[in-house]
PDB file of N, CA and C in Angstrom:
ATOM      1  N   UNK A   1     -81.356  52.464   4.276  1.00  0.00           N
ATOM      2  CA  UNK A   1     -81.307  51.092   4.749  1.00  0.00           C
ATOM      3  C   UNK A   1     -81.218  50.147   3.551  1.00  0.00           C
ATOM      4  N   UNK A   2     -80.517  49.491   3.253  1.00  0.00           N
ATOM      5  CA  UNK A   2     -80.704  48.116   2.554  1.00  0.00           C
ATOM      6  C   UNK A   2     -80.821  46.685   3.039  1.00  0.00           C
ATOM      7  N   UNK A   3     -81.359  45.967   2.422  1.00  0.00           N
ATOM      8  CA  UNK A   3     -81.874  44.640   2.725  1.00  0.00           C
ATOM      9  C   UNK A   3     -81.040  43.496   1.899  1.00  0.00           C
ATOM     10  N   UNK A   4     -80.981  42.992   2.336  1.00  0.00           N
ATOM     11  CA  UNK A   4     -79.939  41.622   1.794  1.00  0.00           C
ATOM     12  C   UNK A   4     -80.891  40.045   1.655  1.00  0.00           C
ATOM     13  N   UNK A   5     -81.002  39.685   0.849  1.00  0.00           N
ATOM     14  CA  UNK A   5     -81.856  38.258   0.879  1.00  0.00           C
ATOM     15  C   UNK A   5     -80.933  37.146   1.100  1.00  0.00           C
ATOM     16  N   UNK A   6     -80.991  36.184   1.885  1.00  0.00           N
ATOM     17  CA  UNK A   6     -79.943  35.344   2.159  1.00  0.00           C
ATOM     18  C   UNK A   6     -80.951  34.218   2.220  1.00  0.00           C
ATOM     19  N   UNK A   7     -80.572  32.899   1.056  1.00  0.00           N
ATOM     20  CA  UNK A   7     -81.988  31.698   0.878  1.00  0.00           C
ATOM     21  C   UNK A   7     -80.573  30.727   0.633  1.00  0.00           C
ATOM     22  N   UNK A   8     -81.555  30.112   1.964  1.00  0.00           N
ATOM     23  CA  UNK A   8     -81.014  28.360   2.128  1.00  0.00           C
ATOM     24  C   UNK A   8     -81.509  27.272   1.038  1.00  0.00           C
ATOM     25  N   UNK A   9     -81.211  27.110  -0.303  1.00  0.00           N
ATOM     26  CA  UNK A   9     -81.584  26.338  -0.938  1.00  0.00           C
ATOM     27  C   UNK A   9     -82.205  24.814  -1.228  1.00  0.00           C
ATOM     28  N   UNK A  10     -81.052  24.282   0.176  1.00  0.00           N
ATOM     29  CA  UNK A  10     -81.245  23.270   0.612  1.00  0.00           C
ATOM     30  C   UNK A  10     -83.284  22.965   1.128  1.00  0.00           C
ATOM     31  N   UNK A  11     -83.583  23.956   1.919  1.00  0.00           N
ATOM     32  CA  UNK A  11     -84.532  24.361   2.728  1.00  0.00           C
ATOM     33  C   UNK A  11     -85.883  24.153   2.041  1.00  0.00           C
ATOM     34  N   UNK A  12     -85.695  24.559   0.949  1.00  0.00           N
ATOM     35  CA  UNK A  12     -87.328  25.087  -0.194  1.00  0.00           C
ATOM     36  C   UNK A  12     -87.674  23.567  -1.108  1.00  0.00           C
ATOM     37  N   UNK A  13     -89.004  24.187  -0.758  1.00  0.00           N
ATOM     38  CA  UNK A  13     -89.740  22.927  -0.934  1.00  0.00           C
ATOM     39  C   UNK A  13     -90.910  23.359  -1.980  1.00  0.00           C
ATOM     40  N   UNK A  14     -90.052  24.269  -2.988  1.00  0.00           N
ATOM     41  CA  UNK A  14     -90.330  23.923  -4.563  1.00  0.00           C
ATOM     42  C   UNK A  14     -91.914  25.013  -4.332  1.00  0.00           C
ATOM     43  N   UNK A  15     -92.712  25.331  -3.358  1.00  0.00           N
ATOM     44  CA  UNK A  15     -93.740  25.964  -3.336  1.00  0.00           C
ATOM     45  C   UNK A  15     -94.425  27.234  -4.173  1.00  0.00           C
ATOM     46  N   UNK A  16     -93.244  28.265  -4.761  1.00  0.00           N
ATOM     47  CA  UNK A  16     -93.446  29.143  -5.465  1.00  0.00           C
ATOM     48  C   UNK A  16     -93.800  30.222  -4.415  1.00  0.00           C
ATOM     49  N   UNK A  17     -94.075  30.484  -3.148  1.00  0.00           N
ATOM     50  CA  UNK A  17     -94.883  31.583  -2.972  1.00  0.00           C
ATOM     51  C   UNK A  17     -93.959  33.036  -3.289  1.00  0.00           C
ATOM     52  N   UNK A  18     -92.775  32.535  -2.947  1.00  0.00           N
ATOM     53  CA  UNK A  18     -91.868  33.742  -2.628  1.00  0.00           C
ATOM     54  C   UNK A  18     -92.091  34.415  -4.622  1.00  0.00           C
ATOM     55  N   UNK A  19     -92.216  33.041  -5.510  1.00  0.00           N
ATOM     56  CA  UNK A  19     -91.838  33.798  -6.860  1.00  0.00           C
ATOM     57  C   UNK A  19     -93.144  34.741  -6.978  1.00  0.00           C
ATOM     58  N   UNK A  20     -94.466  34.328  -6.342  1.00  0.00           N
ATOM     59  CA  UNK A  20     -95.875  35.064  -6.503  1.00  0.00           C
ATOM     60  C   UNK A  20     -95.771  36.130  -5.647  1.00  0.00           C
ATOM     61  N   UNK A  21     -95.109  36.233  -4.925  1.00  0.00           N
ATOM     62  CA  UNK A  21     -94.982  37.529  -3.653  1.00  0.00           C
ATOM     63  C   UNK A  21     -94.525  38.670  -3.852  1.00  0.00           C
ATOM     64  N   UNK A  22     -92.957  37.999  -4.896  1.00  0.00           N
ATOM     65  CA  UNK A  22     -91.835  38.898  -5.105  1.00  0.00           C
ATOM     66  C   UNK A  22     -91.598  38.278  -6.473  1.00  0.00           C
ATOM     67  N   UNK A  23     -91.712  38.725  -7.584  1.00  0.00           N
ATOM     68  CA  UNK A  23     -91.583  38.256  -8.834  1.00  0.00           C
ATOM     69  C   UNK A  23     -90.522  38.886  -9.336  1.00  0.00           C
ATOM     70  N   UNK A  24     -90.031  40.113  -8.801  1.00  0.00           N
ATOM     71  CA  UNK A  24     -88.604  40.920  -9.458  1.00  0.00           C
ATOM     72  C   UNK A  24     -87.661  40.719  -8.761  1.00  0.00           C
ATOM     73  N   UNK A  25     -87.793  39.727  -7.682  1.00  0.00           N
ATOM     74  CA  UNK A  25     -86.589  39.291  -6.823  1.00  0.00           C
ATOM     75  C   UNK A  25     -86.440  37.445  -6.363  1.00  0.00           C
ATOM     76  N   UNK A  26     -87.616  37.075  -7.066  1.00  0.00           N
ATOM     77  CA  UNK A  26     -87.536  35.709  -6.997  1.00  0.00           C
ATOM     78  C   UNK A  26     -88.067  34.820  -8.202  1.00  0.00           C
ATOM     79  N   UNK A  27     -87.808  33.989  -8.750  1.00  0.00           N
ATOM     80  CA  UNK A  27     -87.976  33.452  -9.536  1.00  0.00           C
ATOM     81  C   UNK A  27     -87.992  31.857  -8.861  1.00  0.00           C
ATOM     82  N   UNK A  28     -88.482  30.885 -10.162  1.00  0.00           N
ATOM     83  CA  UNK A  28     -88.166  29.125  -9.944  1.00  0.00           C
ATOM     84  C   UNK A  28     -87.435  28.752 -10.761  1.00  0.00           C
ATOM     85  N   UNK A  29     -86.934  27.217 -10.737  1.00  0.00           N
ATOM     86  CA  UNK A  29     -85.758  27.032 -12.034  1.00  0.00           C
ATOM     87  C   UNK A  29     -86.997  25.649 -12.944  1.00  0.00           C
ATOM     88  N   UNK A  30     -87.018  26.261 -13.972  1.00  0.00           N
ATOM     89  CA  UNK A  30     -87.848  25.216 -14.472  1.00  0.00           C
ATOM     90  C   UNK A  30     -87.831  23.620 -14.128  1.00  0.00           C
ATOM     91  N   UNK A  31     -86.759  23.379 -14.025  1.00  0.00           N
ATOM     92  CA  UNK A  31     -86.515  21.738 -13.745  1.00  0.00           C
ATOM     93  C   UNK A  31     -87.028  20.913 -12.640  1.00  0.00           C
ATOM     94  N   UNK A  32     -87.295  21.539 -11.214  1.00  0.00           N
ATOM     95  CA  UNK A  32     -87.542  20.956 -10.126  1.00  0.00           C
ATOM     96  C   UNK A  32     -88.050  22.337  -9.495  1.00  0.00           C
ATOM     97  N   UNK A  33     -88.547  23.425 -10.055  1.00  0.00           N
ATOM     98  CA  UNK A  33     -89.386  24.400  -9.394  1.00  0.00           C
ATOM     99  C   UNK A  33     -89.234  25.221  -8.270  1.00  0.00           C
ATOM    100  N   UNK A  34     -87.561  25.151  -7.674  1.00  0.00           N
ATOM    101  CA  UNK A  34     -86.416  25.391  -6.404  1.00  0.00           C
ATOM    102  C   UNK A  34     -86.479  26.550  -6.851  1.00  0.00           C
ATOM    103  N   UNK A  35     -86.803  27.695  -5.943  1.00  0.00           N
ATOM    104  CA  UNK A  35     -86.837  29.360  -5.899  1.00  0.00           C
ATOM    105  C   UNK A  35     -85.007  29.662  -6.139  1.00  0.00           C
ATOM    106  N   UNK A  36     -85.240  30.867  -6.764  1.00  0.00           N
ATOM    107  CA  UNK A  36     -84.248  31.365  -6.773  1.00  0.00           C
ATOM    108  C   UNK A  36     -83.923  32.858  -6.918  1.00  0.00           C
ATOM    109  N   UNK A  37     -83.033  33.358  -6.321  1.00  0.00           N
ATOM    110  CA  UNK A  37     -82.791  34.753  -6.084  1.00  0.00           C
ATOM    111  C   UNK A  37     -82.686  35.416  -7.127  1.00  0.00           C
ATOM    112  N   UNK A  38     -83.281  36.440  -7.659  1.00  0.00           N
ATOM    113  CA  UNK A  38     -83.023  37.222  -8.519  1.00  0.00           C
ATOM    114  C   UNK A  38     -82.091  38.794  -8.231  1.00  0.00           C
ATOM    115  N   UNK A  39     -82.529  38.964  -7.319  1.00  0.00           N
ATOM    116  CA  UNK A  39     -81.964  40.443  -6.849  1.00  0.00           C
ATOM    117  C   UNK A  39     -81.340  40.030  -5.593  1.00  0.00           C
ATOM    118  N   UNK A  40     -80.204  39.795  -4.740  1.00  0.00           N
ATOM    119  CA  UNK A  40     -80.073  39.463  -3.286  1.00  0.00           C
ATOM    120  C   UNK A  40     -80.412  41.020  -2.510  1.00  0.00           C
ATOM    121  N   UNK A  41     -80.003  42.485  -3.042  1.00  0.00           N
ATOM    122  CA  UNK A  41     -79.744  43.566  -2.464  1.00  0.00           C
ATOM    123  C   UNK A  41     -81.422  44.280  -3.602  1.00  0.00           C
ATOM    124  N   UNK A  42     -82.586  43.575  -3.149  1.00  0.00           N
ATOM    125  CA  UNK A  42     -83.268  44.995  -3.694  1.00  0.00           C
ATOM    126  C   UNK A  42     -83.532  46.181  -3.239  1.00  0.00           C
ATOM    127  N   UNK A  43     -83.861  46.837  -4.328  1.00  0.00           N
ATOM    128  CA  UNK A  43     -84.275  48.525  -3.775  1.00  0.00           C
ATOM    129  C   UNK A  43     -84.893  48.093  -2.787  1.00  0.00           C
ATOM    130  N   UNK A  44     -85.591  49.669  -2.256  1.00  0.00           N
ATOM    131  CA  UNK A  44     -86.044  49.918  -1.150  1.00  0.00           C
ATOM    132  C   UNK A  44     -87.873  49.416  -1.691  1.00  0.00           C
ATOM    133  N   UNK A  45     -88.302  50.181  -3.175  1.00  0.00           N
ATOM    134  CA  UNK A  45     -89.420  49.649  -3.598  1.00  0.00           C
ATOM    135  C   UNK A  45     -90.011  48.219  -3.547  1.00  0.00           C
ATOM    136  N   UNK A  46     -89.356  47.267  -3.591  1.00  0.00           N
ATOM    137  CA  UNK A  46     -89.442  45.698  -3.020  1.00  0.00           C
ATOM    138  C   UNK A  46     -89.742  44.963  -1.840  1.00  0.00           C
ATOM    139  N   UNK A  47     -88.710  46.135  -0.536  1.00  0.00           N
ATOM    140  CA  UNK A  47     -88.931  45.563   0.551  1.00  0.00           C
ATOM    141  C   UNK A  47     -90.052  45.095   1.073  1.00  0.00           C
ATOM    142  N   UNK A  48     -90.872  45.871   0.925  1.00  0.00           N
ATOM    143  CA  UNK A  48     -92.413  45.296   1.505  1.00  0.00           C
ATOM    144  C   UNK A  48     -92.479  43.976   0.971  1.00  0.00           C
ATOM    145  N   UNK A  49     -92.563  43.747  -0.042  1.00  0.00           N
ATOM    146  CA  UNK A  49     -92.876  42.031  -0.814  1.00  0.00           C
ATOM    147  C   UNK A  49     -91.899  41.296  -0.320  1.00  0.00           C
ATOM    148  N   UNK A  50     -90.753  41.774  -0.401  1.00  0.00           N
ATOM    149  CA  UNK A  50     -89.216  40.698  -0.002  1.00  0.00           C
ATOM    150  C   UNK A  50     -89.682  40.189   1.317  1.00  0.00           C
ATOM    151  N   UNK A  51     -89.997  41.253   2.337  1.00  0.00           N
ATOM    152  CA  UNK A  51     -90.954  40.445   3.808  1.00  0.00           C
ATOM    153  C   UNK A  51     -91.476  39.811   3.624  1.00  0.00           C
ATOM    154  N   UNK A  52     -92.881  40.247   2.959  1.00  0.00           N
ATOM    155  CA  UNK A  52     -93.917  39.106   2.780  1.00  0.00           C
ATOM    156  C   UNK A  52     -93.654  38.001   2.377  1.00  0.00           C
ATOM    157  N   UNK A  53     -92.759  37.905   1.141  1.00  0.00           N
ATOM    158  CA  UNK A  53     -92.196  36.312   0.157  1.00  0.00           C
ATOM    159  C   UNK A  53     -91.154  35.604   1.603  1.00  0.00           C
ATOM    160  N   UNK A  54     -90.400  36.403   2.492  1.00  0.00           N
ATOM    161  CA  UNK A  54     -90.026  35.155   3.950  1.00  0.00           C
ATOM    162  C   UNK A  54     -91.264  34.783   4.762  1.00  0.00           C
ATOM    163  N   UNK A  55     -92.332  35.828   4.552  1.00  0.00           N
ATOM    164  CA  UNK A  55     -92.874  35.335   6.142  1.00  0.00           C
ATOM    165  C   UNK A  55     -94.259  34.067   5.385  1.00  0.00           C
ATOM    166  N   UNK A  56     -94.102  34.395   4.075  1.00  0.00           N
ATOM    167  CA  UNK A  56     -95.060  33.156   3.729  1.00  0.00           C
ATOM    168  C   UNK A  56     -93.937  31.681   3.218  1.00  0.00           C
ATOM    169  N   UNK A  57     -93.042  31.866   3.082  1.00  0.00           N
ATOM    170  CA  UNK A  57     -92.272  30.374   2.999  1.00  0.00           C
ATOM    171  C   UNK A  57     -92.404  29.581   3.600  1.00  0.00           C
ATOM    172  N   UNK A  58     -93.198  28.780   2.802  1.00  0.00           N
ATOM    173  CA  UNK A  58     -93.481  27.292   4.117  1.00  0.00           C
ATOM    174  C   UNK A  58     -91.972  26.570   4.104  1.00  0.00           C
ATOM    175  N   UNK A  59     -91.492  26.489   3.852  1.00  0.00           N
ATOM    176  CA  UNK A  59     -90.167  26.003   4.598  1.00  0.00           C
ATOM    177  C   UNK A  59     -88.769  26.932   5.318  1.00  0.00           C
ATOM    178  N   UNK A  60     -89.150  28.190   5.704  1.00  0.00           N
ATOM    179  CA  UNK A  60     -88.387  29.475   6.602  1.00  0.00           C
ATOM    180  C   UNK A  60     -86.901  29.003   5.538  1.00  0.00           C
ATOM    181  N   UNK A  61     -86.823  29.226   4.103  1.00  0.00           N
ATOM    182  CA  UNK A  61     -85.839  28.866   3.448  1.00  0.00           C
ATOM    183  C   UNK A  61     -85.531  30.532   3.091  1.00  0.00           C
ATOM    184  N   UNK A  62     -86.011  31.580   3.124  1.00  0.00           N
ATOM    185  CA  UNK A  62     -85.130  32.732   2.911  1.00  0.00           C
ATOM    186  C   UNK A  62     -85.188  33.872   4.624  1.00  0.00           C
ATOM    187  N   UNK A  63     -83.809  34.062   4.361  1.00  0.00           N
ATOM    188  CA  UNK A  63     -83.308  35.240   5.708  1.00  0.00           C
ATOM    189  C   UNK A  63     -83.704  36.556   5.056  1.00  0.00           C
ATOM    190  N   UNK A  64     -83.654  37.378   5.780  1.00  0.00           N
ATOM    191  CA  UNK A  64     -83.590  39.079   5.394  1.00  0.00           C
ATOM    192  C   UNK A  64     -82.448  39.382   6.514  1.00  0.00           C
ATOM    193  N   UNK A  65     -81.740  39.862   5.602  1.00  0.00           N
ATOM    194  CA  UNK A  65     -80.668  40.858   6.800  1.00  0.00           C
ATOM    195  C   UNK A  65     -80.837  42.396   6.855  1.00  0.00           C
ATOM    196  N   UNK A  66     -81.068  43.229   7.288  1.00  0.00           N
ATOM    197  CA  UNK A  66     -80.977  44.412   6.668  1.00  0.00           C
ATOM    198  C   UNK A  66     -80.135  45.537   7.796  1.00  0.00           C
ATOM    199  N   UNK A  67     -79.880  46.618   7.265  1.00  0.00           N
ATOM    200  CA  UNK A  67     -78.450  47.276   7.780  1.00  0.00           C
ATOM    201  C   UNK A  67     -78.657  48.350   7.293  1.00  0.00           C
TER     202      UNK A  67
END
């Protein structure tokens, strides 16, 4: 199975949780603190966190697709 991260940029409201959740697949941009994707397709070792970093986004700014 792989997982796909799909983040509405527009959406995030600078919070960090996803970078504290998932630190090898999310990062912030120093300037205005807006998450950003590091990995869109991580391993399988990640998935657990990649969940957790959507289901704690206070602004529902990243999807999971997985297939």
């Amino acid at each position: 199975m792989t997982l796909r991260v799909e983040f509405d940029e527009p959406k995030c409201v600078a919070a960090g949780q996803c970078a504290m959740v998932a630190p090898d697949v999310f990062d912030q941009r120093d300037e205005d603190g807006v998450a950003i994707v590091l990995d869109a397709e991580p391993g399988p070792e990640h998935h657990d966190e990649v969940r957790e970093a959507a289901a704690v986004c206070p602004a529902a700014a990243i999807r999971l697709v997985e297939r």
